[in-house]
Protein backbone atom coordinates (compact mmCIF):
# COMPACT_ATOMS: atom_id res chain seq x y z
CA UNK A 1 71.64 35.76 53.69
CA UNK A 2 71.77 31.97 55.22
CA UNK A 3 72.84 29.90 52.49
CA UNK A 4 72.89 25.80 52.01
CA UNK A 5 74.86 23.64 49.71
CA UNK A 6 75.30 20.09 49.02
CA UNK A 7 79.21 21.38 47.76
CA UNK A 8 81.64 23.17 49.57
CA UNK A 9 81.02 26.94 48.49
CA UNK A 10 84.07 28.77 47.84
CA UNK A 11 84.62 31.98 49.71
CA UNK A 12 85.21 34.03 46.61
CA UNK A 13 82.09 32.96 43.85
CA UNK A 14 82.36 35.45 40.36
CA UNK A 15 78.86 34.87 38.75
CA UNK A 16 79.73 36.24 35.48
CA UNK A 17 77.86 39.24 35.37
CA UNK A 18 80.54 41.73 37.09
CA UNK A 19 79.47 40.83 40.90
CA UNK A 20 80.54 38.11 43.10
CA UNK A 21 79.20 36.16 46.24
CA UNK A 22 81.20 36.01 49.11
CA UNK A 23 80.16 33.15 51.13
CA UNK A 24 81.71 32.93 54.57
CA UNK A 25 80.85 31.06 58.26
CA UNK A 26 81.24 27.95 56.11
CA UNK A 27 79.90 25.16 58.50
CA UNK A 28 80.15 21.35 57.49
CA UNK A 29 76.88 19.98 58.75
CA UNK A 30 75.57 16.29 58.96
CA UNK A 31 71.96 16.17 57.23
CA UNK A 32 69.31 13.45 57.15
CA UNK A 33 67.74 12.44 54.40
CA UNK A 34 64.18 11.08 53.92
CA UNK A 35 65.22 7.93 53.65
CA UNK A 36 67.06 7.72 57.38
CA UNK A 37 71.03 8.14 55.56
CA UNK A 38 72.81 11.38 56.28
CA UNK A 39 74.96 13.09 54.31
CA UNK A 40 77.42 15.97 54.48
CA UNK A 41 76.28 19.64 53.65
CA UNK A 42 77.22 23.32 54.00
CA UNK A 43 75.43 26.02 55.96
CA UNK A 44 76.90 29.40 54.91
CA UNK A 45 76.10 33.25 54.89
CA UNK A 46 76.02 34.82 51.46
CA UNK A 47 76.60 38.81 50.61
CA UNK A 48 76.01 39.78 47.41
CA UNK A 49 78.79 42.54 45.88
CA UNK A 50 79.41 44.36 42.74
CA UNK A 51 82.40 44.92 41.45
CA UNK A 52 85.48 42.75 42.74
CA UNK A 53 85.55 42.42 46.23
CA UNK A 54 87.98 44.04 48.73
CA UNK A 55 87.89 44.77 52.45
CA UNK A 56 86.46 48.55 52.18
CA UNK A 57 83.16 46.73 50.44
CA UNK A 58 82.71 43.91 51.76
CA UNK A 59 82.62 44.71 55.91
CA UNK A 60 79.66 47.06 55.53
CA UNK A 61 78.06 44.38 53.66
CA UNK A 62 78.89 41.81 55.94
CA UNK A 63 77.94 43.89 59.32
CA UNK A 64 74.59 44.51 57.89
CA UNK A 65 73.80 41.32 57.07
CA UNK A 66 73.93 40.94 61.03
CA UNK A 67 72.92 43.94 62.23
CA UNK A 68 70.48 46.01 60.37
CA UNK A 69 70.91 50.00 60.72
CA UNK A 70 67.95 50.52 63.31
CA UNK A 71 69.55 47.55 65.63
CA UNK A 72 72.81 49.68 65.27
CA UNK A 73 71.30 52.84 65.87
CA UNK A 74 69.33 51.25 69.07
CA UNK A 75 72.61 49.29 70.64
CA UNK A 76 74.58 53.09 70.04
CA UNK A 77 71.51 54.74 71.83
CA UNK A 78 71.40 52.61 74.73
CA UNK A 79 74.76 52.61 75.36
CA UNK A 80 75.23 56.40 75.18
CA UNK A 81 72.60 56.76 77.36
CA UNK A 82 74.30 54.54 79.92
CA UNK A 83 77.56 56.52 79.20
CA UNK A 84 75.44 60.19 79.69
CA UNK A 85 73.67 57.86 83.34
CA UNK A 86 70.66 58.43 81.67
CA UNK A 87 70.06 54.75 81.94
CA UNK A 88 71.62 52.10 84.98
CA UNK A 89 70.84 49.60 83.23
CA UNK A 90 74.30 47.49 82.64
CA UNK A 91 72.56 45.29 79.64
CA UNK A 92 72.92 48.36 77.80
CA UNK A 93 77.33 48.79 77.59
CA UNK A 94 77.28 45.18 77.47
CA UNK A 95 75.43 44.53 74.67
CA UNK A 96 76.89 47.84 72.78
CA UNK A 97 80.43 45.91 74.06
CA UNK A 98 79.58 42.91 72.72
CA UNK A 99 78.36 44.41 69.05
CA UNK A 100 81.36 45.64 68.62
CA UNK A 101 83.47 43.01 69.45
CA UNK A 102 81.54 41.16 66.76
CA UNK A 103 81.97 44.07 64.34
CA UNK A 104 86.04 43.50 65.47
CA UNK A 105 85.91 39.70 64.61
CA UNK A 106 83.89 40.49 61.27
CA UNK A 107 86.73 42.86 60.14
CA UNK A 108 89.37 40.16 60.87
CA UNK A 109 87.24 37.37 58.93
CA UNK A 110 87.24 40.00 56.09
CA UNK A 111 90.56 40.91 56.59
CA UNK A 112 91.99 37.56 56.29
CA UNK A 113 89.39 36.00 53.75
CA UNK A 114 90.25 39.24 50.86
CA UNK A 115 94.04 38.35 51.33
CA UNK A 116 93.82 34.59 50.56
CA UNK A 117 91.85 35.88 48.10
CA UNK A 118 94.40 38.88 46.79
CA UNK A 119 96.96 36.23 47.08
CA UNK A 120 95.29 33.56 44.18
């Protein structure tokens, strides 16, 4: 979920209730307001989680928020099909290659974010 804030999120947010946010791809942006000033504000994705968060959890979570299960199961299709030469077409390994390389660089975010966190 794309997320906005006035405030720095924090990566870890408890709400209270037994779940947490964990906002991540924190981006400082400049923002103008109506009256021509700009000001400083934060454009962040938001999963929601139960429970206290840790790496098993949170990557499926965080994948699909990306990638919902039929884009998955389409970029795996294609790409075995281009593995089987059912298909030539060379958009089809090279988007499947570039999924998971995302899905790689998600699970280091994670990775990295839960131990900061483990180590408050």
């Amino acid at each position: 979920m794309k997320s906005n804030s006035d405030v720095r999120p924090p990566k870890f947010q408890d709400l209270g209730d037994g779940s947490w946010y964990y906002n991540y791809n924190i981006k400082e942006v400049e923002v103008e307001n109506e009256d021509g000033t700009t000001k400083t504000a934060y454009d962040y994705d938001t999963v929601h989680i139960w429970g206290t968060p840790t790496y098993p959890k949170l990557v499926p979570l965080v994948v699909a928020d990306k990638y919902d299960t039929s884009q998955e199961l389409s970029l795996t299709g294609k790409y075995n099909d281009f593995v089987l030469g059912l298909s030539k077409n060379e958009a089809d390994k090279t988007e499947y290659e570039d999924y998971r390389k995302d899905v790689l660089s998600i699970k280091a975010m994670v990775k990295a974010d839960i131990q900061e966190f483990d180590g408050k």
